[in-house]
PDB file of N, CA and C in Angstrom:
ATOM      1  N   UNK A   1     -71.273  13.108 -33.099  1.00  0.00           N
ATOM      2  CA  UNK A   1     -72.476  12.807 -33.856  1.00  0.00           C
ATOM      3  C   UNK A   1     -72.737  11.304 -33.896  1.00  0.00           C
ATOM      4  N   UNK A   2     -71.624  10.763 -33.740  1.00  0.00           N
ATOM      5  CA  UNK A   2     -71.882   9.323 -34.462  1.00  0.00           C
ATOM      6  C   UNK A   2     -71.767   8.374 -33.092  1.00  0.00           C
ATOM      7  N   UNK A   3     -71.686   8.827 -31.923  1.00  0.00           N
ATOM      8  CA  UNK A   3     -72.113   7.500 -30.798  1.00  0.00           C
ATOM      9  C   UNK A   3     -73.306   7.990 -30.052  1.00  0.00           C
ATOM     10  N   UNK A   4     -73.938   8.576 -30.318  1.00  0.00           N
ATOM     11  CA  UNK A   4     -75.346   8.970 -30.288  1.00  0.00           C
ATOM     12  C   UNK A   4     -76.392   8.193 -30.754  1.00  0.00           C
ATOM     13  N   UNK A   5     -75.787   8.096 -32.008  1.00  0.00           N
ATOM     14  CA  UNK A   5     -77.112   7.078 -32.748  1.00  0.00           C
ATOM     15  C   UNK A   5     -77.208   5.430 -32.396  1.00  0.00           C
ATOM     16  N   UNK A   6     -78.409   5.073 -32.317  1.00  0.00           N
ATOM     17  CA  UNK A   6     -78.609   3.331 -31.573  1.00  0.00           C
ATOM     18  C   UNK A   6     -77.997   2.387 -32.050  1.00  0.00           C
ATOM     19  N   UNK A   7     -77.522   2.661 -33.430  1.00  0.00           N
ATOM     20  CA  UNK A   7     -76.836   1.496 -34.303  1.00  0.00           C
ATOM     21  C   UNK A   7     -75.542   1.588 -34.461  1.00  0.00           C
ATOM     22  N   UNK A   8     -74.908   2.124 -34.004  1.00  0.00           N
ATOM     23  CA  UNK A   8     -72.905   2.135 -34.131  1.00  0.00           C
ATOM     24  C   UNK A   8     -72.976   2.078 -32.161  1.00  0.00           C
ATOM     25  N   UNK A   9     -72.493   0.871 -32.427  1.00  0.00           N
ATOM     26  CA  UNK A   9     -71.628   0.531 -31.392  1.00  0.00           C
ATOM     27  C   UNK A   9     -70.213   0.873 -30.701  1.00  0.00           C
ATOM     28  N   UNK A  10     -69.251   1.458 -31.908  1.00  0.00           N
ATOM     29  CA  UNK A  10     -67.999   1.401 -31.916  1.00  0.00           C
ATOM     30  C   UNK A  10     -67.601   2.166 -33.176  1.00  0.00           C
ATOM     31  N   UNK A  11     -66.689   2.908 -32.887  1.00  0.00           N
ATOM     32  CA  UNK A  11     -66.370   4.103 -34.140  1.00  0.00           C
ATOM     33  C   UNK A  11     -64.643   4.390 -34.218  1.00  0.00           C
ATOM     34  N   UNK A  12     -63.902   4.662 -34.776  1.00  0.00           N
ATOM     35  CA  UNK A  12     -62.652   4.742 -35.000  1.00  0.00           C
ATOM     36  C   UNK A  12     -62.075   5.774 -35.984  1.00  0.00           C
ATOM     37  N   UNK A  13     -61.227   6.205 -35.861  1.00  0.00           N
ATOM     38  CA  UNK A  13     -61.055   7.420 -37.202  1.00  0.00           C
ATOM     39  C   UNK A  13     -59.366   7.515 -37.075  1.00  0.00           C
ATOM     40  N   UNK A  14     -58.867   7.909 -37.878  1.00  0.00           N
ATOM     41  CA  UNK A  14     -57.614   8.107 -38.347  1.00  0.00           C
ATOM     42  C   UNK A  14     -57.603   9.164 -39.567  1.00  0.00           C
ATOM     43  N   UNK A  15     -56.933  10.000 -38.858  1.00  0.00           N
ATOM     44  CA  UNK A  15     -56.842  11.607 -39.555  1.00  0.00           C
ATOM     45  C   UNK A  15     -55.061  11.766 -39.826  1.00  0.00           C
ATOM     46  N   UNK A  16     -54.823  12.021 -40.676  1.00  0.00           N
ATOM     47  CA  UNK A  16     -53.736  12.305 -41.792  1.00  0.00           C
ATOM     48  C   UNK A  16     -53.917  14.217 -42.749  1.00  0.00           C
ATOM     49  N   UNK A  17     -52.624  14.684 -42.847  1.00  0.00           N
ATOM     50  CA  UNK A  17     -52.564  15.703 -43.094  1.00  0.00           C
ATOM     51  C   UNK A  17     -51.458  15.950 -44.135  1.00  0.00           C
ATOM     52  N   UNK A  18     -52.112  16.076 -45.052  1.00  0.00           N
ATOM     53  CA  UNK A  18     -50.959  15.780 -46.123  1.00  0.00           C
ATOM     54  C   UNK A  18     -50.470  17.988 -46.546  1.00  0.00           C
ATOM     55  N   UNK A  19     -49.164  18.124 -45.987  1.00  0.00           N
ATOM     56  CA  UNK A  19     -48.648  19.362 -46.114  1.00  0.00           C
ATOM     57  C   UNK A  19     -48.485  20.058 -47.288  1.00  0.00           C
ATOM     58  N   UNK A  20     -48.312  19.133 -48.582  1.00  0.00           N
ATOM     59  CA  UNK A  20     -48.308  19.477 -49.591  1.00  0.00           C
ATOM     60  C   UNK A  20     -49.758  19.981 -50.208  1.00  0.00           C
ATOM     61  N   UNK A  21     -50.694  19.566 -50.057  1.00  0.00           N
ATOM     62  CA  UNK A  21     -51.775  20.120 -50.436  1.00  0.00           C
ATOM     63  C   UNK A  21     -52.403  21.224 -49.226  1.00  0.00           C
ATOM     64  N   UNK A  22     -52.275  20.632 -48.302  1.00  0.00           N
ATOM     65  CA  UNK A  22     -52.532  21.168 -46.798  1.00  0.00           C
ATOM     66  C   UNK A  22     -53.918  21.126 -46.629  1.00  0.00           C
ATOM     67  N   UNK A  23     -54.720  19.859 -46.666  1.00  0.00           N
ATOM     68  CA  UNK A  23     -55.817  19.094 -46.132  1.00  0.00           C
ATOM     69  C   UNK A  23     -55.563  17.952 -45.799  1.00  0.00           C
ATOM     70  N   UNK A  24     -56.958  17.758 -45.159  1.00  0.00           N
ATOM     71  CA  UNK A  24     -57.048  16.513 -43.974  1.00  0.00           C
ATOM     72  C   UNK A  24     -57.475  15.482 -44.709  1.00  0.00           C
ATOM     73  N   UNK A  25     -57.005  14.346 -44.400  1.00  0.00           N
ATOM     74  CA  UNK A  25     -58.297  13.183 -44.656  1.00  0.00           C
ATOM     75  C   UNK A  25     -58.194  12.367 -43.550  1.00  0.00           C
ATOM     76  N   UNK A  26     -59.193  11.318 -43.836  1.00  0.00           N
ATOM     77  CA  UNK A  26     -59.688  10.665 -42.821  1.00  0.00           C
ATOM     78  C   UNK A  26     -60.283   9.040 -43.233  1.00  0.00           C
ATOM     79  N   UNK A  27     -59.836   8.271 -42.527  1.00  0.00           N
ATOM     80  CA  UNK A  27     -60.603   6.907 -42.800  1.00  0.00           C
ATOM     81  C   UNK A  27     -61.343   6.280 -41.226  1.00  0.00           C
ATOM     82  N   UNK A  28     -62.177   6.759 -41.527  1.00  0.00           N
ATOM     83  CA  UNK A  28     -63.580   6.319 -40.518  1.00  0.00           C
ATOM     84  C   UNK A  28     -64.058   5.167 -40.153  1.00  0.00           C
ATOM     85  N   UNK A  29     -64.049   4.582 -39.509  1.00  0.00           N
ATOM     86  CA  UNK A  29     -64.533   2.902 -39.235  1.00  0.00           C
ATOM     87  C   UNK A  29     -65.729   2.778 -38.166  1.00  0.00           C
ATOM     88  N   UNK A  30     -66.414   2.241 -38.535  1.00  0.00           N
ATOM     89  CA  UNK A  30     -67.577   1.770 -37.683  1.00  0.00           C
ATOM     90  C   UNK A  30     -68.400   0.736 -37.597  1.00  0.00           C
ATOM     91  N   UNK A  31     -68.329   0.190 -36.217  1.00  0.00           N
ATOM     92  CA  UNK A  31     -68.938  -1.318 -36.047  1.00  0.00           C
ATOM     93  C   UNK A  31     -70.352  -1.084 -35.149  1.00  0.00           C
ATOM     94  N   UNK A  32     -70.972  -1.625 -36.067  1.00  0.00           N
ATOM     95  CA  UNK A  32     -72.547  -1.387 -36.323  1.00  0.00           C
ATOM     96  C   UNK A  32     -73.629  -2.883 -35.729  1.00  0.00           C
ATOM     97  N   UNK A  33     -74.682  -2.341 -34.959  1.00  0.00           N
ATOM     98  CA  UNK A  33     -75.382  -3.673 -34.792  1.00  0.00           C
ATOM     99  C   UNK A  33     -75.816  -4.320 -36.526  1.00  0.00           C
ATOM    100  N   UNK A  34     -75.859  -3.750 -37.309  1.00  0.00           N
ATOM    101  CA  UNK A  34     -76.276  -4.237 -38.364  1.00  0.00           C
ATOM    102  C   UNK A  34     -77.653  -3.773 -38.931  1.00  0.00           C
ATOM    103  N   UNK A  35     -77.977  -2.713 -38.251  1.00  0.00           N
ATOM    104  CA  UNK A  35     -79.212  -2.201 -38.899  1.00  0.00           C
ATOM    105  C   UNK A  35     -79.287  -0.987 -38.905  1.00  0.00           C
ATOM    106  N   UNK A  36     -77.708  -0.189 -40.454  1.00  0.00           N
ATOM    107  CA  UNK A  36     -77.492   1.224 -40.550  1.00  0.00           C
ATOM    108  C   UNK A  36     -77.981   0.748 -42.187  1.00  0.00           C
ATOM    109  N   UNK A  37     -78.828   2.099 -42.796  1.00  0.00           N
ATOM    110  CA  UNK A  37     -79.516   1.642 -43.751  1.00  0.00           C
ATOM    111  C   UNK A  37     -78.620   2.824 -45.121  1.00  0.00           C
ATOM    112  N   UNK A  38     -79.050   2.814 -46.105  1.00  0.00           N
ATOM    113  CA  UNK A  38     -77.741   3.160 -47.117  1.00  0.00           C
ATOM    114  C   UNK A  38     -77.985   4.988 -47.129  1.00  0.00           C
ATOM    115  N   UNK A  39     -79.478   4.843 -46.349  1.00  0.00           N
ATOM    116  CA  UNK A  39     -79.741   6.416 -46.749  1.00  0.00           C
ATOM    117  C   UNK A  39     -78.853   7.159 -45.232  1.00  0.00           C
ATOM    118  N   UNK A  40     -78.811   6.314 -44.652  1.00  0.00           N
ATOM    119  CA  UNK A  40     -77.582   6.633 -43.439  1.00  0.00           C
ATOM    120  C   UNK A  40     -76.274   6.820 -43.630  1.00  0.00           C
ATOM    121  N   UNK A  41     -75.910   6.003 -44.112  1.00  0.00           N
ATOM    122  CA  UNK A  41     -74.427   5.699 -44.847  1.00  0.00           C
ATOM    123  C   UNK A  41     -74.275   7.099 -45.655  1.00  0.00           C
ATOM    124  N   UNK A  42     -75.087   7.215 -46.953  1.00  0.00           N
ATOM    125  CA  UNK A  42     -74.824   8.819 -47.511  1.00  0.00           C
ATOM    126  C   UNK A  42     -74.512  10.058 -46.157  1.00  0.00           C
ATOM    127  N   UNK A  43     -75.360  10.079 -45.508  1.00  0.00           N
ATOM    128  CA  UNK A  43     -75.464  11.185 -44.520  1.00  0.00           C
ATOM    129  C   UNK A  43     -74.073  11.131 -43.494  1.00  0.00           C
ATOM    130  N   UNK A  44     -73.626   9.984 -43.241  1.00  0.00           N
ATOM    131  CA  UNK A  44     -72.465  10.005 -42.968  1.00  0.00           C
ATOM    132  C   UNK A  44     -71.430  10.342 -43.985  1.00  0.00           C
ATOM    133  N   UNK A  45     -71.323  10.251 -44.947  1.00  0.00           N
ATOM    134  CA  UNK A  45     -70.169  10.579 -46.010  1.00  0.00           C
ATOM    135  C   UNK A  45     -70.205  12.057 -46.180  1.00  0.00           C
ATOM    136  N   UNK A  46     -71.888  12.138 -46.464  1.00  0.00           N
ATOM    137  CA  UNK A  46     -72.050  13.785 -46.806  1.00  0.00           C
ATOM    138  C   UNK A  46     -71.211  14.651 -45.552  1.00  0.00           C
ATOM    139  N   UNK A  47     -71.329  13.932 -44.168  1.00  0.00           N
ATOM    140  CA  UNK A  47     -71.056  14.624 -43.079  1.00  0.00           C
ATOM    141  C   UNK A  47     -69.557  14.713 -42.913  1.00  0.00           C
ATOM    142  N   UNK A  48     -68.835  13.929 -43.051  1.00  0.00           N
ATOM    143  CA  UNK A  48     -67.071  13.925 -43.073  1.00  0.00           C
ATOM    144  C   UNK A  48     -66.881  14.441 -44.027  1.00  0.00           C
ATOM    145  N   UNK A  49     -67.245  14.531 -45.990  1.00  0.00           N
ATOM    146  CA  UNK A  49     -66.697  15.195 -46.722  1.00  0.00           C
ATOM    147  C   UNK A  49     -66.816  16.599 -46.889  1.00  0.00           C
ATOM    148  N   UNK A  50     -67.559  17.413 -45.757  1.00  0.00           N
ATOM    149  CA  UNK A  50     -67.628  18.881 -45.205  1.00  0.00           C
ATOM    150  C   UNK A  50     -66.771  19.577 -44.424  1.00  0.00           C
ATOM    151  N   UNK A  51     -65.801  18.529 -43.497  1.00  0.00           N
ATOM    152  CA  UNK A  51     -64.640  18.536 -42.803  1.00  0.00           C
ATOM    153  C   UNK A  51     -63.560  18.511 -43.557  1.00  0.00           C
ATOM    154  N   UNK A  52     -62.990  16.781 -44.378  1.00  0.00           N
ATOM    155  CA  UNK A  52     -62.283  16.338 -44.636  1.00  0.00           C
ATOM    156  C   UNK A  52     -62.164  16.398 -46.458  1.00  0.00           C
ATOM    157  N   UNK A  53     -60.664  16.282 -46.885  1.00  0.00           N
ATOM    158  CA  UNK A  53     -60.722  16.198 -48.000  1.00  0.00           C
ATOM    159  C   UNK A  53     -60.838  14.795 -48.791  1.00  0.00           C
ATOM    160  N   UNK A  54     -60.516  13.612 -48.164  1.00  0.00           N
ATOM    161  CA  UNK A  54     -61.142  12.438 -49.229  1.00  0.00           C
ATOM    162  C   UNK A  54     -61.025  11.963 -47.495  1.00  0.00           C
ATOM    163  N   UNK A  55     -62.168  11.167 -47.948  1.00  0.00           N
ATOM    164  CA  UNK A  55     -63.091  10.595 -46.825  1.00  0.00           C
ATOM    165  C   UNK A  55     -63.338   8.578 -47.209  1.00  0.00           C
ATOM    166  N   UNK A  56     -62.669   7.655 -46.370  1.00  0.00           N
ATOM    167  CA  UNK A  56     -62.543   6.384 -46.676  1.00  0.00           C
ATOM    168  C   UNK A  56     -63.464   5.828 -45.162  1.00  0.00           C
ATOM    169  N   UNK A  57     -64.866   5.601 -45.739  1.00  0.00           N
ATOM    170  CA  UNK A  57     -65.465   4.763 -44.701  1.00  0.00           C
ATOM    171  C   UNK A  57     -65.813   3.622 -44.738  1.00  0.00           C
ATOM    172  N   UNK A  58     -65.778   2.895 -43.566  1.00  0.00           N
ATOM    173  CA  UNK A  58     -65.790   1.509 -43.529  1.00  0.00           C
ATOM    174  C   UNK A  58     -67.048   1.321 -42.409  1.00  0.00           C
ATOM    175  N   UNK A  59     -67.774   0.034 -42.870  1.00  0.00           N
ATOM    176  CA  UNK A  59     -68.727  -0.106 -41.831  1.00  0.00           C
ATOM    177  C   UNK A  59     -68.703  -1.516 -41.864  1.00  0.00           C
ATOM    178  N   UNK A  60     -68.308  -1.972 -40.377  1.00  0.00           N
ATOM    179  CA  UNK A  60     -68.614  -2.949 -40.570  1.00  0.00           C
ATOM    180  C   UNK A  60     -67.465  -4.362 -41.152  1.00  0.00           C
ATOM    181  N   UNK A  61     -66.324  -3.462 -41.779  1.00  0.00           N
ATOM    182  CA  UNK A  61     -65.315  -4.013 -42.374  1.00  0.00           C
ATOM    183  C   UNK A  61     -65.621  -3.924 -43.700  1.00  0.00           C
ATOM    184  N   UNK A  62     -66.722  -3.650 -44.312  1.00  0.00           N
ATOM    185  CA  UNK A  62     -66.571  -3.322 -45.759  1.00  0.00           C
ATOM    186  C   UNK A  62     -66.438  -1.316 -45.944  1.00  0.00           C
ATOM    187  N   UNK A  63     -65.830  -0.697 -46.929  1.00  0.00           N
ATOM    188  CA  UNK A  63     -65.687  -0.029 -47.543  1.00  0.00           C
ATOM    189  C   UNK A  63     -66.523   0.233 -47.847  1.00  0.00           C
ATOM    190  N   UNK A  64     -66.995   1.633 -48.030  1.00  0.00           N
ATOM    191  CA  UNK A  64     -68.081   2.260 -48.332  1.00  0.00           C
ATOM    192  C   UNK A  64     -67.922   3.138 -49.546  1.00  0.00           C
TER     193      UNK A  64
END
């Protein structure tokens, strides 16, 4: 989904599986020309926290 769109350049993810609960999470990274707008940003969160159980995104180097 996410190297499709014109504004992420570069994307990264790191998936972890914690046995004791037995879900996934994930911390997502993405380097962006600089013109991803906040109603984007939701739609990405909305979109990993449907997969994943806590979802840590970064754009850009800031935390989302």
């Amino acid at each position: 989904m996410f190297v499709d769109e014109d504004e992420i350049e570069s994307a990264d993810a790191t998936i972890s599986y914690d046995e004791e609960t037995e879900q996934h999470s994930i911390e997502f990274s993405l380097k962006t020309n600089g013109k991803v707008d906040r109603e984007k940003i939701e739609v990405y969160k909305t979109y990993l926290s449907k997969t994943y159980a806590d979802v840590i995104l970064i754009i850009d180097g800031e935390t989302m």
